[in-house]
PDB file of N, CA and C in Angstrom:
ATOM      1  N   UNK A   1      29.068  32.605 -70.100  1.00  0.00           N
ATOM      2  CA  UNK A   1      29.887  33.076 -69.005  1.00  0.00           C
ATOM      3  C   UNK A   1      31.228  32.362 -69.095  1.00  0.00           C
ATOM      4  N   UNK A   2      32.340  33.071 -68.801  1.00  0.00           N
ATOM      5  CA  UNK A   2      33.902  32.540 -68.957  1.00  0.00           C
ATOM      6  C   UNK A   2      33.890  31.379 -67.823  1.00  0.00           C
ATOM      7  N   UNK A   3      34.763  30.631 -67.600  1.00  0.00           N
ATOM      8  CA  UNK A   3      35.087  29.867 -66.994  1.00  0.00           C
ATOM      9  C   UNK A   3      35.693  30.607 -65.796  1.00  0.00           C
ATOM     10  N   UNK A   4      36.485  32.003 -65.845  1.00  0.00           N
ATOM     11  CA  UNK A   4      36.933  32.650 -64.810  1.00  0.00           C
ATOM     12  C   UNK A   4      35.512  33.147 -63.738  1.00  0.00           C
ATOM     13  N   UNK A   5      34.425  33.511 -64.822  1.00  0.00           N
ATOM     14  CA  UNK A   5      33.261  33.699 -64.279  1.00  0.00           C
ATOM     15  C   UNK A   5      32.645  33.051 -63.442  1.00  0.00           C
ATOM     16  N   UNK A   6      32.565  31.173 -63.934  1.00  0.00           N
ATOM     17  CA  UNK A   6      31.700  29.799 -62.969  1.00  0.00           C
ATOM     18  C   UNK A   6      32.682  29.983 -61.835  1.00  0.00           C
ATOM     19  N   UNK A   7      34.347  30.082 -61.818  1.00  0.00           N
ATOM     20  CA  UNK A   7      35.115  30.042 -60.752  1.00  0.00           C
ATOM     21  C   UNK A   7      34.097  31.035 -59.644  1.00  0.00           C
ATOM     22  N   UNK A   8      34.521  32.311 -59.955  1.00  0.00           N
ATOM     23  CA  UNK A   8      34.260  32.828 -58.946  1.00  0.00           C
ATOM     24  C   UNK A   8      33.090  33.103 -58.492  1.00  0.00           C
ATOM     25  N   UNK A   9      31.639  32.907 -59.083  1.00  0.00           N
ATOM     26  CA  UNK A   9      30.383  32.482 -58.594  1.00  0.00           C
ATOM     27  C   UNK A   9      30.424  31.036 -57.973  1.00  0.00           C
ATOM     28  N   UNK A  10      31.401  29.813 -58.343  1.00  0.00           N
ATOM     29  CA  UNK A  10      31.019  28.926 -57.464  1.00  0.00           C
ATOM     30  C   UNK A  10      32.040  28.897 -56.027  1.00  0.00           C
ATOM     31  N   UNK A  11      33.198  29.394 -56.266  1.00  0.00           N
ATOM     32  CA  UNK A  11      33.885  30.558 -54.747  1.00  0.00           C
ATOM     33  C   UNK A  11      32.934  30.596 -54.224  1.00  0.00           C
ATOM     34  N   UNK A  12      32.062  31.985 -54.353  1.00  0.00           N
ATOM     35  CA  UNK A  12      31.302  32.808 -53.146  1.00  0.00           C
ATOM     36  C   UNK A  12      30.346  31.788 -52.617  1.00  0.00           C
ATOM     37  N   UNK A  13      28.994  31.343 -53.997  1.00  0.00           N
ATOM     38  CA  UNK A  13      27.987  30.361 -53.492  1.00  0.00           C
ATOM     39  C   UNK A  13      28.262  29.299 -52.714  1.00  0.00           C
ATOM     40  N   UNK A  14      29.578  28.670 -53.201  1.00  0.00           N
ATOM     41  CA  UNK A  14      29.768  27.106 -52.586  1.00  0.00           C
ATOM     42  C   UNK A  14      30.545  28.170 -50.798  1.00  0.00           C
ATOM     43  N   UNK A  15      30.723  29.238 -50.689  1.00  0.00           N
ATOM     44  CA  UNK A  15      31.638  29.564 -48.998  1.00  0.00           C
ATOM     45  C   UNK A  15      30.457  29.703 -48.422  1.00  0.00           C
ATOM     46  N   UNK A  16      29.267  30.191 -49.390  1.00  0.00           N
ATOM     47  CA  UNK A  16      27.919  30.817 -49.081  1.00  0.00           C
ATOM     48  C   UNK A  16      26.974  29.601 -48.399  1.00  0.00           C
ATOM     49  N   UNK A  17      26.673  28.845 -49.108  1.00  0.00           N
ATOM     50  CA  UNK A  17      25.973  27.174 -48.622  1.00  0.00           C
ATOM     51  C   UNK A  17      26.845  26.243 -48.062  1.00  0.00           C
ATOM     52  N   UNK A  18      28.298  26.510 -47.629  1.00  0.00           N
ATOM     53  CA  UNK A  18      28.601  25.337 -46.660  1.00  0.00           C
ATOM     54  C   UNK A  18      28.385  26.288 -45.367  1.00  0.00           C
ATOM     55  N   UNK A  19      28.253  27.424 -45.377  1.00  0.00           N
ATOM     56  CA  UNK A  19      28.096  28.125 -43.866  1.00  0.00           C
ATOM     57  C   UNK A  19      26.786  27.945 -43.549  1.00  0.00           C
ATOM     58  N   UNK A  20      25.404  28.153 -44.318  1.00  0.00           N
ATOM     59  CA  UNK A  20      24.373  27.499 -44.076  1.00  0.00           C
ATOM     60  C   UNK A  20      23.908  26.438 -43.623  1.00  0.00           C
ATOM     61  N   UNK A  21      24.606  25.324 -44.420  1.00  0.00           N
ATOM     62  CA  UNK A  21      23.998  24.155 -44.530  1.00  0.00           C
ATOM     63  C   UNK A  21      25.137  23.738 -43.255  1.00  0.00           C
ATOM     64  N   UNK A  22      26.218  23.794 -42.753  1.00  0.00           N
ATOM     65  CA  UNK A  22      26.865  22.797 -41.512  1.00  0.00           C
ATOM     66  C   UNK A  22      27.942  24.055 -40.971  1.00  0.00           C
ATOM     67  N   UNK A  23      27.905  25.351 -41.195  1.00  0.00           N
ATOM     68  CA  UNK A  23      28.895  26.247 -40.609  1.00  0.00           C
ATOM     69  C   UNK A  23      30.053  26.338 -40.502  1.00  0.00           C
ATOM     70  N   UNK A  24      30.750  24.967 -40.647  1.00  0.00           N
ATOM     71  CA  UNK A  24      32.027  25.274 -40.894  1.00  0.00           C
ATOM     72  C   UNK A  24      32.840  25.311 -42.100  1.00  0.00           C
ATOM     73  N   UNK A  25      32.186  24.836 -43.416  1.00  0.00           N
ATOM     74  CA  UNK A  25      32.751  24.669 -44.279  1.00  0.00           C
ATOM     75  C   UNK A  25      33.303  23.559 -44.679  1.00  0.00           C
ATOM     76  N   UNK A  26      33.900  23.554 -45.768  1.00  0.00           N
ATOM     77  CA  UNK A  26      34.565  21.965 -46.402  1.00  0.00           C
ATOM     78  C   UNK A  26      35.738  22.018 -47.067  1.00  0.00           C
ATOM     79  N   UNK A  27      36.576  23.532 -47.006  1.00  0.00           N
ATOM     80  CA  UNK A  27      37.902  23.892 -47.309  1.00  0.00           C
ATOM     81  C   UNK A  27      37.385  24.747 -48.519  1.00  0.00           C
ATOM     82  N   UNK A  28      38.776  24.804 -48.881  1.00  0.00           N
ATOM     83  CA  UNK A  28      38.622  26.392 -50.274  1.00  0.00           C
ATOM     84  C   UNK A  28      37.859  25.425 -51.545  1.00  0.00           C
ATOM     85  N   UNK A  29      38.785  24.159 -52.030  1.00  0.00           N
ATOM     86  CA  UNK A  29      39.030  23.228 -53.302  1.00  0.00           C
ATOM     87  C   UNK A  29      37.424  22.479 -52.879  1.00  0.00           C
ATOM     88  N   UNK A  30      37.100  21.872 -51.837  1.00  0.00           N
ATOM     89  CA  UNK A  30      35.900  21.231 -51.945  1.00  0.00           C
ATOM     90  C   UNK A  30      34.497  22.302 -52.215  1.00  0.00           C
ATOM     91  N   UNK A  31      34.665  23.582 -51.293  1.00  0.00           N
ATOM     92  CA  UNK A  31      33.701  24.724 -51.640  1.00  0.00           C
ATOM     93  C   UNK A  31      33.727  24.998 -52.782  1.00  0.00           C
ATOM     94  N   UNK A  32      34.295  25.309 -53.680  1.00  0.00           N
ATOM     95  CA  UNK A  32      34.485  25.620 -54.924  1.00  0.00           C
ATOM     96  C   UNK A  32      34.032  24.714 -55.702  1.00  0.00           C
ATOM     97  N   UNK A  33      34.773  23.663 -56.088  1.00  0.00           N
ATOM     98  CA  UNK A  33      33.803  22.402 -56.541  1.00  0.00           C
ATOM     99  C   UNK A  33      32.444  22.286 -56.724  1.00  0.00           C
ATOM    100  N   UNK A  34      31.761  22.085 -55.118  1.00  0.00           N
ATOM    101  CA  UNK A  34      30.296  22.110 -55.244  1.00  0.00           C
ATOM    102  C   UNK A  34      29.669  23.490 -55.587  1.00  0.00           C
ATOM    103  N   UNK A  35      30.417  24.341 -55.438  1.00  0.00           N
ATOM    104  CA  UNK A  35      29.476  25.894 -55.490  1.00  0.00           C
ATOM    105  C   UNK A  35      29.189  25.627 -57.283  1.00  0.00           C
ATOM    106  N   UNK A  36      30.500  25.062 -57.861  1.00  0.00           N
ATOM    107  CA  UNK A  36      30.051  25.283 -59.272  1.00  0.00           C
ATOM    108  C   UNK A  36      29.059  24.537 -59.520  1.00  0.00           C
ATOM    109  N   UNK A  37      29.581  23.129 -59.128  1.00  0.00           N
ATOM    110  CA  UNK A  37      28.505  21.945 -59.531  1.00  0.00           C
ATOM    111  C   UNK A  37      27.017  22.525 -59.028  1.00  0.00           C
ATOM    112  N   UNK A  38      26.833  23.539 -58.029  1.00  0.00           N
ATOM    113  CA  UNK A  38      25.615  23.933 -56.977  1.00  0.00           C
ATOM    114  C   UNK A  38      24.791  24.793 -58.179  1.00  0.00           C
ATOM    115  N   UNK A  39      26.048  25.536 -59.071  1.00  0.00           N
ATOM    116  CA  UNK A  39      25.834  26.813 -59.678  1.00  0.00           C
ATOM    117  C   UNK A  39      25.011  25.911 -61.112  1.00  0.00           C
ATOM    118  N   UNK A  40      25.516  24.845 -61.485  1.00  0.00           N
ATOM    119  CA  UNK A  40      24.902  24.022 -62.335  1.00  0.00           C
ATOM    120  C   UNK A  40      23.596  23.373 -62.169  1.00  0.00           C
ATOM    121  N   UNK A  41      23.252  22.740 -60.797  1.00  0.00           N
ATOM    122  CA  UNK A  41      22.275  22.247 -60.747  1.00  0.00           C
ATOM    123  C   UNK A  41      20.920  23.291 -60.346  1.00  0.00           C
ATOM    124  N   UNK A  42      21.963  24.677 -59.903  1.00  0.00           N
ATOM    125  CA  UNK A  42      20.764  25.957 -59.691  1.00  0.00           C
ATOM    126  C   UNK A  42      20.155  25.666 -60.823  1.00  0.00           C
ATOM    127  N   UNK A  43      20.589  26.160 -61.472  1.00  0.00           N
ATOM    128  CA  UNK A  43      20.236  26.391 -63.134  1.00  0.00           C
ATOM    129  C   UNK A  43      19.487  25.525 -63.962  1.00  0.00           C
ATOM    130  N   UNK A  44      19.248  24.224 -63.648  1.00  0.00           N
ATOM    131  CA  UNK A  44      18.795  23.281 -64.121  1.00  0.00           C
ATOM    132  C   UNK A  44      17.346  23.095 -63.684  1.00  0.00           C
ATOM    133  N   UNK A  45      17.921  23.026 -62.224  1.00  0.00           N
ATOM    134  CA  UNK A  45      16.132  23.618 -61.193  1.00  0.00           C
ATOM    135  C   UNK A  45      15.261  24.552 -61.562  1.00  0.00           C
ATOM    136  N   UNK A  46      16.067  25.734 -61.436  1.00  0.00           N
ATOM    137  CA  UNK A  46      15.152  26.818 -61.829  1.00  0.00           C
ATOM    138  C   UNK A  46      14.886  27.116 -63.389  1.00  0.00           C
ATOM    139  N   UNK A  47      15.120  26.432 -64.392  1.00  0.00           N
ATOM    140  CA  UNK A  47      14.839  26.203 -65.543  1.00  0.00           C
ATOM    141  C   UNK A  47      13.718  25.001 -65.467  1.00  0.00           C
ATOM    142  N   UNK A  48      13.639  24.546 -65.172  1.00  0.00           N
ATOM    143  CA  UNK A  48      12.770  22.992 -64.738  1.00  0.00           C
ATOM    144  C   UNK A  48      11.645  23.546 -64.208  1.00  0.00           C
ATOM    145  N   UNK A  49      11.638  25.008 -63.534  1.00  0.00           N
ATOM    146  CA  UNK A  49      10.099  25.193 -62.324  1.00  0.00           C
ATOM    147  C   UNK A  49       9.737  26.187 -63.390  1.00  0.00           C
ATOM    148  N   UNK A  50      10.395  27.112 -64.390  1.00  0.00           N
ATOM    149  CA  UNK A  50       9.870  27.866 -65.534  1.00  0.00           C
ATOM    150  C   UNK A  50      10.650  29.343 -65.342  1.00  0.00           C
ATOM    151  N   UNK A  51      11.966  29.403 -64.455  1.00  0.00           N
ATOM    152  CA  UNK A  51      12.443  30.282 -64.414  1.00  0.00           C
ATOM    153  C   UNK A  51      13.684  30.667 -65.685  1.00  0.00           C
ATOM    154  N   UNK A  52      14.680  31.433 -64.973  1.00  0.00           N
ATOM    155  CA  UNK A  52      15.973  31.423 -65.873  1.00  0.00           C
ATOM    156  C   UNK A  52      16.948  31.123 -65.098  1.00  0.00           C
ATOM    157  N   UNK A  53      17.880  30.037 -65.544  1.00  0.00           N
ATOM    158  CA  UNK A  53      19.131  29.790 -65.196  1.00  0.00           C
ATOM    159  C   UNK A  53      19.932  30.951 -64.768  1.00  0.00           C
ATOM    160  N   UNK A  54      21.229  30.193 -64.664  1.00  0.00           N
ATOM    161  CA  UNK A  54      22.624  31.269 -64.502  1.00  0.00           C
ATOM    162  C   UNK A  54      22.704  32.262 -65.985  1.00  0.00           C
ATOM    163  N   UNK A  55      22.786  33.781 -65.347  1.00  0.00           N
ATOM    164  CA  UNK A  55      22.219  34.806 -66.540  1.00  0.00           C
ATOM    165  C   UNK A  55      23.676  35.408 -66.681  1.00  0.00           C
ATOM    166  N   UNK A  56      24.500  34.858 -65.318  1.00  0.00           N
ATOM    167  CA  UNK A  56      25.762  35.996 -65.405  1.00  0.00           C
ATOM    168  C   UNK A  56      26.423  36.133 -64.541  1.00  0.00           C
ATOM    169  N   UNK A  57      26.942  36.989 -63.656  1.00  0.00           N
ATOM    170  CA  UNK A  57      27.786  36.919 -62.692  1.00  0.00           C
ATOM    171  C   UNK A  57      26.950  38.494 -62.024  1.00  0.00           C
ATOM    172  N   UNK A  58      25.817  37.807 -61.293  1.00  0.00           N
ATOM    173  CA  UNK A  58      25.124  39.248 -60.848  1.00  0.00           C
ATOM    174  C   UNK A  58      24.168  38.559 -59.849  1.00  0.00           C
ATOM    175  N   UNK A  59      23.429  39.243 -59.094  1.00  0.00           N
ATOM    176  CA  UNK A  59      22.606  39.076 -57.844  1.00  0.00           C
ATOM    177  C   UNK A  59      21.527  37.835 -58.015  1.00  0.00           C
ATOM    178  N   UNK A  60      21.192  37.961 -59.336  1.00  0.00           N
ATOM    179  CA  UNK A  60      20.237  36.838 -59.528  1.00  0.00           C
ATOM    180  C   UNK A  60      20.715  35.521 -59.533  1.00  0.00           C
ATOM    181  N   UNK A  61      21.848  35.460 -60.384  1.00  0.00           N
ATOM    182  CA  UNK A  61      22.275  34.166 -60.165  1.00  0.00           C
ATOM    183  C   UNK A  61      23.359  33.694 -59.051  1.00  0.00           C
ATOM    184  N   UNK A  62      23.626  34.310 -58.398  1.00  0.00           N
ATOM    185  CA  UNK A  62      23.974  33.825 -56.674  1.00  0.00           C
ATOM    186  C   UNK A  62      23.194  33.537 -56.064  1.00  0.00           C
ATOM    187  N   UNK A  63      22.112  33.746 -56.334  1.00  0.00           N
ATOM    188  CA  UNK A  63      20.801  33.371 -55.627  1.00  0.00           C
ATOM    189  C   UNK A  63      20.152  31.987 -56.193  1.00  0.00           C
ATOM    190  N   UNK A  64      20.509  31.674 -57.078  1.00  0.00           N
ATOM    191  CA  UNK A  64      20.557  30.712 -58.032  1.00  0.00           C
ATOM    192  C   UNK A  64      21.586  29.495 -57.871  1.00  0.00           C
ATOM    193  N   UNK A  65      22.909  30.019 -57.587  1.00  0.00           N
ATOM    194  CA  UNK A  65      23.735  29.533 -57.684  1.00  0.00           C
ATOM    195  C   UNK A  65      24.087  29.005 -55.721  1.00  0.00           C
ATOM    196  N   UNK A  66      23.605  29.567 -55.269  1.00  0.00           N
ATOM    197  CA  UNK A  66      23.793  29.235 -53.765  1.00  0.00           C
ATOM    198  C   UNK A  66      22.712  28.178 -53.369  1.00  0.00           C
ATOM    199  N   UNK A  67      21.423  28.169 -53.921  1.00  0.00           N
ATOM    200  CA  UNK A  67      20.437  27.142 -53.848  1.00  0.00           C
ATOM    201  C   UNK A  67      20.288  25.939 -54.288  1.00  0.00           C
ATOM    202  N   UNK A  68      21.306  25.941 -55.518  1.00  0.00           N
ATOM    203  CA  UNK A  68      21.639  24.928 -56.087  1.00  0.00           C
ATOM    204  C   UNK A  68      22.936  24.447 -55.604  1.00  0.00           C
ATOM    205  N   UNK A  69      23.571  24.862 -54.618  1.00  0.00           N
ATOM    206  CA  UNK A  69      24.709  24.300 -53.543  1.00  0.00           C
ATOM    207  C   UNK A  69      24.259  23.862 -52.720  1.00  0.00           C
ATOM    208  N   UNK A  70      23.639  24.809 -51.907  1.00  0.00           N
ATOM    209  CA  UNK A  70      22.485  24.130 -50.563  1.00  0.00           C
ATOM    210  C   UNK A  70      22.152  22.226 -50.885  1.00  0.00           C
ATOM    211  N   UNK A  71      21.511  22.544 -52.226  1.00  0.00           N
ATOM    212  CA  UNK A  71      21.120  20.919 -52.459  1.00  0.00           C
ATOM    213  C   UNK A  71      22.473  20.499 -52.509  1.00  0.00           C
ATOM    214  N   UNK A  72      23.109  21.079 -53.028  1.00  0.00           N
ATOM    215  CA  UNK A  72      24.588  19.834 -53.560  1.00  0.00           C
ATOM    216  C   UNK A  72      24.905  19.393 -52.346  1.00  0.00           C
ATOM    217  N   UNK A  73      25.472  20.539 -51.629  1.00  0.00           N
ATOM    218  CA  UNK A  73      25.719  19.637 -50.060  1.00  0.00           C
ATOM    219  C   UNK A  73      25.156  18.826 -49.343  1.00  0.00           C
ATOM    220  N   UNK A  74      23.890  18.839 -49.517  1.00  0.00           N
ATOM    221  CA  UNK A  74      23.019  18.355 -48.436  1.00  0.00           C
ATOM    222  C   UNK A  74      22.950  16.921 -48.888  1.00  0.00           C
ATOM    223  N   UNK A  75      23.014  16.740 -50.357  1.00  0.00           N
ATOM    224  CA  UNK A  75      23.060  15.306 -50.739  1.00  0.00           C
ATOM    225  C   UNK A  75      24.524  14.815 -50.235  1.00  0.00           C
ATOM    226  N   UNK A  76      25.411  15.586 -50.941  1.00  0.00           N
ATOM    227  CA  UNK A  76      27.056  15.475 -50.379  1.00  0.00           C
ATOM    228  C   UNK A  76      27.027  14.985 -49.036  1.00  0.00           C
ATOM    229  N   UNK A  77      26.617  15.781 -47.968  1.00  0.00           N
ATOM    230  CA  UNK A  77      26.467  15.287 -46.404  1.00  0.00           C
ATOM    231  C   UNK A  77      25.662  13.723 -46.400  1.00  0.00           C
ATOM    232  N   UNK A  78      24.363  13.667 -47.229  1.00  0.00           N
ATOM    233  CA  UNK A  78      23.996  12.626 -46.836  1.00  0.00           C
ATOM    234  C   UNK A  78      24.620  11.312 -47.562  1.00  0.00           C
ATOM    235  N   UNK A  79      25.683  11.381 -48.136  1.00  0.00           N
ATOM    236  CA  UNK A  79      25.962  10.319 -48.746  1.00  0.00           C
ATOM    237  C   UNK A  79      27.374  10.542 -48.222  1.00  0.00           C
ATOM    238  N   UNK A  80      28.305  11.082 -47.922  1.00  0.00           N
ATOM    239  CA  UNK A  80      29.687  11.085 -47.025  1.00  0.00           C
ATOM    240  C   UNK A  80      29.070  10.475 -45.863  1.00  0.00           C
ATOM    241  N   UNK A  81      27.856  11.527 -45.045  1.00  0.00           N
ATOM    242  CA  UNK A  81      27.716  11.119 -43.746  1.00  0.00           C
ATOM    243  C   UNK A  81      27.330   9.613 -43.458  1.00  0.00           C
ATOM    244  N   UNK A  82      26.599   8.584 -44.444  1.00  0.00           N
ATOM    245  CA  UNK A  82      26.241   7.565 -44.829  1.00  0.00           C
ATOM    246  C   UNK A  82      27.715   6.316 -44.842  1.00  0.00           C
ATOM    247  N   UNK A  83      28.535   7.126 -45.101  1.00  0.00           N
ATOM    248  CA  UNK A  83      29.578   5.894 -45.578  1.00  0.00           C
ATOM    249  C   UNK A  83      30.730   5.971 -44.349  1.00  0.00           C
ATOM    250  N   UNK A  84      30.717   7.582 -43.410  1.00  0.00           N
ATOM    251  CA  UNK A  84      31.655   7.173 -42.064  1.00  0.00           C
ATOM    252  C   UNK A  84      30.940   6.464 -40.938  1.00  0.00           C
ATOM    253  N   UNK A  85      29.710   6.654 -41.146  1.00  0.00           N
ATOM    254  CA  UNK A  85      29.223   6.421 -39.791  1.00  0.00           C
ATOM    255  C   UNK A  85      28.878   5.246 -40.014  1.00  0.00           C
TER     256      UNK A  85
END
């Protein structure tokens, strides 16, 4: 997959799992970021449980790629939220 490709799957996933995971989001540059990094560690997971990674820029792997954000953030939250409070 192109690099224009990880962009815009980790766009949607990372706008997709910060509205889930805390609703407001974390800006355009931080969503993006984790959606990719999210879109990476999808892929790693679901290769790890006996599935298939990121296949492409299609339904399966947003689904892939948003679950593997979900986690990114949630660690993200617990280790930001860890160091203001």
């Amino acid at each position: 997959m192109s690099i224009i490709g990880w962009i815009i799957l980790g766009l949607i996933a990372g706008f997709i799992a910060s509205k889930i995971v805390d609703k407001t989001g974390q800006g355009f540059l931080l969503d993006t970021v984790l959606g990719i990094v999210g879109a990476i560690v999808g892929g790693i997971v679901f290769s790890l449980a006996g599935g298939s990674g990121i296949t492409g820029l299609n339904f399966y792997s947003m689904i892939v790629a948003i679950i593997g954000a979900v986690i990114v953030l949630l660690i993200y939250h617990a280790v930001v939220g860890r160091r203001v409070s």
